[in-house]
PDB file of N, CA and C in Angstrom:
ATOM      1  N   UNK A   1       7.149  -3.419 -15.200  1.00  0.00           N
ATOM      2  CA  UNK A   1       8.492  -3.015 -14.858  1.00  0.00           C
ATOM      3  C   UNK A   1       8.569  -2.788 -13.350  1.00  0.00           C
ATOM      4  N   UNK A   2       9.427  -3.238 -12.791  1.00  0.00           N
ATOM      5  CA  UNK A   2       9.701  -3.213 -11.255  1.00  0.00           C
ATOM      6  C   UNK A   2      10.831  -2.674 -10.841  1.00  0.00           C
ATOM      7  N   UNK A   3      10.811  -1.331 -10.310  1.00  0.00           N
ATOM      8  CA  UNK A   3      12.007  -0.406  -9.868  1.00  0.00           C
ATOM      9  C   UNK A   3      11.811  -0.187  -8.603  1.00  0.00           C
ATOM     10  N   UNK A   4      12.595   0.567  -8.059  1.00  0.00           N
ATOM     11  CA  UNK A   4      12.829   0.369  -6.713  1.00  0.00           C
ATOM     12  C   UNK A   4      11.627   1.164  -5.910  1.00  0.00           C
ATOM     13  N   UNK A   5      10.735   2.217  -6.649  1.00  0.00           N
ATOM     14  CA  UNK A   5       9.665   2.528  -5.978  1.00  0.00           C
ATOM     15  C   UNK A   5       9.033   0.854  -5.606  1.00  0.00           C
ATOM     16  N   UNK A   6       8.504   0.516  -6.962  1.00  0.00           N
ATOM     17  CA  UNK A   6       7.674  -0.943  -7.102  1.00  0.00           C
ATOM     18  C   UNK A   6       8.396  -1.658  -5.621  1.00  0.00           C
ATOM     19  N   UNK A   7       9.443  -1.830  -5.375  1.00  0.00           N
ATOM     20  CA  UNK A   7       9.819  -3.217  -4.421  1.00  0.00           C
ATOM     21  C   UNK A   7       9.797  -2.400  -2.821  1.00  0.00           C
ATOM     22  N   UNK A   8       9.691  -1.099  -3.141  1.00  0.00           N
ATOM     23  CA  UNK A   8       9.049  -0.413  -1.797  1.00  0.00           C
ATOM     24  C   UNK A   8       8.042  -0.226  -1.305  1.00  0.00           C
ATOM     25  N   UNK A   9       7.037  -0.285  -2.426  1.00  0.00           N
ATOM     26  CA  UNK A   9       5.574  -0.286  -2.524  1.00  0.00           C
ATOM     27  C   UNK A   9       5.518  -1.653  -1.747  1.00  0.00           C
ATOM     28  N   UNK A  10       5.674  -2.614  -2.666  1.00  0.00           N
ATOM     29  CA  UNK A  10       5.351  -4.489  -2.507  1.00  0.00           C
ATOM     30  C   UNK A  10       5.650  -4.579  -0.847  1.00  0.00           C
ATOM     31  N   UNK A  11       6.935  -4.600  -0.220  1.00  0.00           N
ATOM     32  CA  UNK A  11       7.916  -4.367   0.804  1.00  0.00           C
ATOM     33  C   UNK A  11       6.330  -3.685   1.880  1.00  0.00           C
ATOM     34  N   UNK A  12       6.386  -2.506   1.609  1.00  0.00           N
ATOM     35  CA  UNK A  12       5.068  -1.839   2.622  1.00  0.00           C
ATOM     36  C   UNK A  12       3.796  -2.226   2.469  1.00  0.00           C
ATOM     37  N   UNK A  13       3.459  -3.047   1.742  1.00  0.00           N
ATOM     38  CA  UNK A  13       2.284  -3.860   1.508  1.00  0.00           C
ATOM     39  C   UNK A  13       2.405  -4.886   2.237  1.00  0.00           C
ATOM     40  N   UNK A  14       3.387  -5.566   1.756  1.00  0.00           N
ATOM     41  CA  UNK A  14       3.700  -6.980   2.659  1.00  0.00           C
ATOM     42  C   UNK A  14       3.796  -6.456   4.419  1.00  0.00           C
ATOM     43  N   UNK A  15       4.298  -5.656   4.665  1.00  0.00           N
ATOM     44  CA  UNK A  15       4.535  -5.356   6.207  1.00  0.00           C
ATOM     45  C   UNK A  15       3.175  -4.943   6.553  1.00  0.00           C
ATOM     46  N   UNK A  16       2.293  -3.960   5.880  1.00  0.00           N
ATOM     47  CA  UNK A  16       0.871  -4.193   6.593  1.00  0.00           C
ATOM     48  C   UNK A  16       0.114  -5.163   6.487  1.00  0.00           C
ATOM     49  N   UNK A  17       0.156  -6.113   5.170  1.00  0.00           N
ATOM     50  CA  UNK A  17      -0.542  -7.419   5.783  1.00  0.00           C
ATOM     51  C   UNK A  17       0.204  -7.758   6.734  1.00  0.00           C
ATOM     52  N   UNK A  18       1.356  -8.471   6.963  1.00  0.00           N
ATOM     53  CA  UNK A  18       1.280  -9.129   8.498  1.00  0.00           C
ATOM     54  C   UNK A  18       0.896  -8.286  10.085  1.00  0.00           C
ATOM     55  N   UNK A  19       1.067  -6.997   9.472  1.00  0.00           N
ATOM     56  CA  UNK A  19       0.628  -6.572  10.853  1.00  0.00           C
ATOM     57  C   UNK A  19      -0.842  -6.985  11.089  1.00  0.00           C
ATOM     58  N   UNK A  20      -1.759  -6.614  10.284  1.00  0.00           N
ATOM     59  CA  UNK A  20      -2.946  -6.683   9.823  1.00  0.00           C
ATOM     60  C   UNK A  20      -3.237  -8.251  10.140  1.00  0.00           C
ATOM     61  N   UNK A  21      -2.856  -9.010   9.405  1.00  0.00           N
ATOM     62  CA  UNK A  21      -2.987 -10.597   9.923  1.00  0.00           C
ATOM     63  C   UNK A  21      -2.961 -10.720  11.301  1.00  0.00           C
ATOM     64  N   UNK A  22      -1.571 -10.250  11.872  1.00  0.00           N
ATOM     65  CA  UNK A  22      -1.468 -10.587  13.418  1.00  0.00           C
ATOM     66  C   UNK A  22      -2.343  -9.828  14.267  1.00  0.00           C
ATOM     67  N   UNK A  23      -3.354  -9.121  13.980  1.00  0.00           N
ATOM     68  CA  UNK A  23      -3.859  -8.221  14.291  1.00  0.00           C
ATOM     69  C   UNK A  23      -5.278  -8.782  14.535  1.00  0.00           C
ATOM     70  N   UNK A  24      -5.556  -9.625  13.159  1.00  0.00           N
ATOM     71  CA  UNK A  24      -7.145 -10.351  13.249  1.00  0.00           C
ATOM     72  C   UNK A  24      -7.044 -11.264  14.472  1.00  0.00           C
ATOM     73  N   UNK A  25      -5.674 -12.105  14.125  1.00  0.00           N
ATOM     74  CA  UNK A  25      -5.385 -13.068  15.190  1.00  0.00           C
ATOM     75  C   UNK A  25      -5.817 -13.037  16.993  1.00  0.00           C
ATOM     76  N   UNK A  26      -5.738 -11.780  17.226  1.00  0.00           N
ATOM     77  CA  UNK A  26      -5.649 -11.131  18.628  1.00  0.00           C
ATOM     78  C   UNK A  26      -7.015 -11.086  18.722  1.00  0.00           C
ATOM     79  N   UNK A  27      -8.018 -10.292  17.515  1.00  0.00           N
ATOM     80  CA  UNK A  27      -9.314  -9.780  17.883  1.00  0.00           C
ATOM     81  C   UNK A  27     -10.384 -10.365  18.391  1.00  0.00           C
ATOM     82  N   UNK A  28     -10.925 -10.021  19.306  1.00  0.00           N
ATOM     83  CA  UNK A  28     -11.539 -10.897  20.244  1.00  0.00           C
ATOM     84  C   UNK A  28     -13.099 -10.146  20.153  1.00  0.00           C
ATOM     85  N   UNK A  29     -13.256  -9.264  19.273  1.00  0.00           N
ATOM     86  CA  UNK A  29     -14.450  -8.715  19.475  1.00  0.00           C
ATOM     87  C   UNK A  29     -15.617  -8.770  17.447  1.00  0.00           C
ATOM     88  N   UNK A  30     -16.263  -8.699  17.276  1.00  0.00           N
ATOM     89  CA  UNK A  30     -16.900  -8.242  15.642  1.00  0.00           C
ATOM     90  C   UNK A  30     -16.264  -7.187  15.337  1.00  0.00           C
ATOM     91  N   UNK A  31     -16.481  -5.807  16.234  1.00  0.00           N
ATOM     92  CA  UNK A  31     -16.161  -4.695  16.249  1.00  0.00           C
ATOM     93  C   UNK A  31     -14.577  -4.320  16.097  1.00  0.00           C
ATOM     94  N   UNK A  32     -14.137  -5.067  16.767  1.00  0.00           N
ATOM     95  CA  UNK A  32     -12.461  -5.276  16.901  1.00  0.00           C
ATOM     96  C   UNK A  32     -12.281  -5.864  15.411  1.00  0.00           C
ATOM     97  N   UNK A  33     -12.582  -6.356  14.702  1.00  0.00           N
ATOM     98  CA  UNK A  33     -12.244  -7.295  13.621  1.00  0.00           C
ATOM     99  C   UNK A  33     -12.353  -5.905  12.540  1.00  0.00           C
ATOM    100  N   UNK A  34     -13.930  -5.344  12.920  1.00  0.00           N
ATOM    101  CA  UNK A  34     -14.507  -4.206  11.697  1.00  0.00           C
ATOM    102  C   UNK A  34     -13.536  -3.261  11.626  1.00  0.00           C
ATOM    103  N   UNK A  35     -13.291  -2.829  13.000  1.00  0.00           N
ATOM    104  CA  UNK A  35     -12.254  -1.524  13.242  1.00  0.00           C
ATOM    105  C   UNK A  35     -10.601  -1.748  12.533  1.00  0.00           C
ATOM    106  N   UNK A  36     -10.277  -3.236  12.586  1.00  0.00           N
ATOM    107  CA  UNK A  36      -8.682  -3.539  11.839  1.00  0.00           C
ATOM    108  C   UNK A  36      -8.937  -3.186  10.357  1.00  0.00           C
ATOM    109  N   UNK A  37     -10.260  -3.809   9.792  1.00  0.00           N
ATOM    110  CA  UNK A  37     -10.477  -3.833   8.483  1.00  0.00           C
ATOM    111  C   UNK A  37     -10.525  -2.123   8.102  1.00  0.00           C
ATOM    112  N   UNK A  38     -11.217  -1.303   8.732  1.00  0.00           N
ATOM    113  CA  UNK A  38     -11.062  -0.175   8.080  1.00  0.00           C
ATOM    114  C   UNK A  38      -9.701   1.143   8.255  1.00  0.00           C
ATOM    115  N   UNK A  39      -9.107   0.369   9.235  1.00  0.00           N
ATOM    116  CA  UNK A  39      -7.789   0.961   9.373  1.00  0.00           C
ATOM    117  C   UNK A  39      -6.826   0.299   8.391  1.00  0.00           C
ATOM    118  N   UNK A  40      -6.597  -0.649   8.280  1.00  0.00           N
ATOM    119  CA  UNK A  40      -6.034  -1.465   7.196  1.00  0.00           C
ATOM    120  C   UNK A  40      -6.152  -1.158   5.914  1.00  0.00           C
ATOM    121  N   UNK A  41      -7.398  -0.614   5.673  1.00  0.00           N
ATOM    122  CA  UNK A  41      -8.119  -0.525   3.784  1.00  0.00           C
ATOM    123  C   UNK A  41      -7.487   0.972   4.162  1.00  0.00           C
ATOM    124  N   UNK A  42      -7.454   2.027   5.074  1.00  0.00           N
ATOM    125  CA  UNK A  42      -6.864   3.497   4.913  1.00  0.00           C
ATOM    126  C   UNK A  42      -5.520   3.327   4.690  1.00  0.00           C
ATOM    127  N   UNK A  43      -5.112   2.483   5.625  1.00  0.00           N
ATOM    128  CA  UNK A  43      -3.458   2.597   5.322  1.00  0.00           C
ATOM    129  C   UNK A  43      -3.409   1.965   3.846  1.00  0.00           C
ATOM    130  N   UNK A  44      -3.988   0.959   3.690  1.00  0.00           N
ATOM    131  CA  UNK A  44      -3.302   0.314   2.186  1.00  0.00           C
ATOM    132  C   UNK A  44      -4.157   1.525   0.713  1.00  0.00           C
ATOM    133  N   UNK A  45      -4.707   2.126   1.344  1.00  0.00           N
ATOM    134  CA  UNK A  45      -5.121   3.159  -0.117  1.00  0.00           C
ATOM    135  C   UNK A  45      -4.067   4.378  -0.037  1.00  0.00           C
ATOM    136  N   UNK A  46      -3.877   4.519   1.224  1.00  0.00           N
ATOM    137  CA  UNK A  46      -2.605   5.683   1.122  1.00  0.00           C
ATOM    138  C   UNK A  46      -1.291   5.002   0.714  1.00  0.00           C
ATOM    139  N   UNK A  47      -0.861   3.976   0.966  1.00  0.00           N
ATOM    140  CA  UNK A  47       0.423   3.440   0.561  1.00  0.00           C
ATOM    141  C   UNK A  47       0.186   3.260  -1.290  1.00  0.00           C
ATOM    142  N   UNK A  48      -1.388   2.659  -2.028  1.00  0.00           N
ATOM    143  CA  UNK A  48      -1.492   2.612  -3.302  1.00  0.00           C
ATOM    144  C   UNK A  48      -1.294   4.096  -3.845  1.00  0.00           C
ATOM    145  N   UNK A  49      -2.143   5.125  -3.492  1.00  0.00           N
ATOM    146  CA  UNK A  49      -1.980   6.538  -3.768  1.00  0.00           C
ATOM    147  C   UNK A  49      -0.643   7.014  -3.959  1.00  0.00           C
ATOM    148  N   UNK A  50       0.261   6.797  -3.325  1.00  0.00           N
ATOM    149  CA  UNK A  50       1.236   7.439  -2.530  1.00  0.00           C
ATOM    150  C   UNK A  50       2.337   6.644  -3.702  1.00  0.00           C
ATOM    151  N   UNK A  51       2.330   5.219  -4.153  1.00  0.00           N
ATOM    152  CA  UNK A  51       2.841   4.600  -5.188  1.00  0.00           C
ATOM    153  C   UNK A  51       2.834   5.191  -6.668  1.00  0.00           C
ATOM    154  N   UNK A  52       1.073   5.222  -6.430  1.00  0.00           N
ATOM    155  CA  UNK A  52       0.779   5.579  -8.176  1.00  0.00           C
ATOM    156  C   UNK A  52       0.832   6.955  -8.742  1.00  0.00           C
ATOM    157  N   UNK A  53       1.187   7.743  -7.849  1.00  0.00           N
ATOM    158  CA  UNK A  53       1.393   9.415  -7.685  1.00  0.00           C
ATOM    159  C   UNK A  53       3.154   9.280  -8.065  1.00  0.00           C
ATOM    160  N   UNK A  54       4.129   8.072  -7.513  1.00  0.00           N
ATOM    161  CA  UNK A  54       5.239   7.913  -8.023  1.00  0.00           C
ATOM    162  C   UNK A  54       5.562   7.559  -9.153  1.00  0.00           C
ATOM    163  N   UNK A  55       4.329   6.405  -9.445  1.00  0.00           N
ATOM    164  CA  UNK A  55       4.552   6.477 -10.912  1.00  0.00           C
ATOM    165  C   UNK A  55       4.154   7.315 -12.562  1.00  0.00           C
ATOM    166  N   UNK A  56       3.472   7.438 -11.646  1.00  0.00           N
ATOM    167  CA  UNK A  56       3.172   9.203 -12.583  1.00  0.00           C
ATOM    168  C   UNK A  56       4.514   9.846 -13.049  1.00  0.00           C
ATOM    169  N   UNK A  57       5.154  10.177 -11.777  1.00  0.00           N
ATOM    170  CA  UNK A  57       6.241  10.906 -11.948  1.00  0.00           C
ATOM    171  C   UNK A  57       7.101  10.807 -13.457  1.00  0.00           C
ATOM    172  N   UNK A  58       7.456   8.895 -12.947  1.00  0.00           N
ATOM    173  CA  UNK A  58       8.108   8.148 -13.929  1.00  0.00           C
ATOM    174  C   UNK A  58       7.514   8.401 -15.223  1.00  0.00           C
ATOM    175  N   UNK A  59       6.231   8.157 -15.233  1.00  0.00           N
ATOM    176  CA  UNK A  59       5.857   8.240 -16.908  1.00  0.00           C
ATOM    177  C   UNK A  59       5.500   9.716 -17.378  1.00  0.00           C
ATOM    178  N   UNK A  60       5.986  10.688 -16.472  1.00  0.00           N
ATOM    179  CA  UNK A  60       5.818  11.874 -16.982  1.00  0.00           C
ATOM    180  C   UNK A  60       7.003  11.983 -17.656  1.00  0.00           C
ATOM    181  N   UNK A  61       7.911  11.699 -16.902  1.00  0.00           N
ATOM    182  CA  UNK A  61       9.741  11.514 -17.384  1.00  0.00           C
ATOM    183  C   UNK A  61      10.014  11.512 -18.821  1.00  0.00           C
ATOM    184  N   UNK A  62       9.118  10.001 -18.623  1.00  0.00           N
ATOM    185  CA  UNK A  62       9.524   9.182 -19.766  1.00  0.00           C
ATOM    186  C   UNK A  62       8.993   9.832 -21.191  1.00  0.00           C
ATOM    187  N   UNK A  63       7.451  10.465 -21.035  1.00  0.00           N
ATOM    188  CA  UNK A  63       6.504  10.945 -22.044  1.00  0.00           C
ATOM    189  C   UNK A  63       7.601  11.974 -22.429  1.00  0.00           C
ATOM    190  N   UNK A  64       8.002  13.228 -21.704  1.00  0.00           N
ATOM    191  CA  UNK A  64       8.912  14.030 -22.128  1.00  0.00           C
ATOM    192  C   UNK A  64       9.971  13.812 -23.197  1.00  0.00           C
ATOM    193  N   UNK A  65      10.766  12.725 -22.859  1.00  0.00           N
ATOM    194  CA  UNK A  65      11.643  12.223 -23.675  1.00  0.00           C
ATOM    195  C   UNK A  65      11.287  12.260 -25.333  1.00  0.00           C
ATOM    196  N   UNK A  66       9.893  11.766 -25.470  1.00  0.00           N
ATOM    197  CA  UNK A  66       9.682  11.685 -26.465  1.00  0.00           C
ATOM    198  C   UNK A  66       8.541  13.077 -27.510  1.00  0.00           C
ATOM    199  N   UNK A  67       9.156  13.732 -26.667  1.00  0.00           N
ATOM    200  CA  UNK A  67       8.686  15.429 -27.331  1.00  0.00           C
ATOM    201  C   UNK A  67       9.545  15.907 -28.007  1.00  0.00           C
TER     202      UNK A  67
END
């Protein structure tokens, strides 16, 4: 199911890969390459966290309903 968290999630995913892409593009160093990759994997686990903590919400909602 895809609600408007979901296409905000997708939406901020998609915008850090291309930053992230344009980012390898530039790197001119190993280190430079290592350093995008682990800034990249922080931001994209906080944007997953930060999703699946929303959908919690939702299926807490929903579980209720059926009490």
């Amino acid at each position: 199911m895809v609600t408007t968290n979901s296409k905000s999630y997708f939406r901020e995913v998609e915008k850090s890969h291309r930053k992230y892409s344009a980012a390898l593009r530039r790197a001119r160093t190993r280190q430079a390459v290592m350093n995008l990759y682990w800034r990249h994997k922080k931001q994209h686990e906080a944007l997953l966290k930060r999703h699946l903590r929303e959908e919690m919400v939702d299926v807490v909602q929903i579980k209720k309903k059926f009490k």
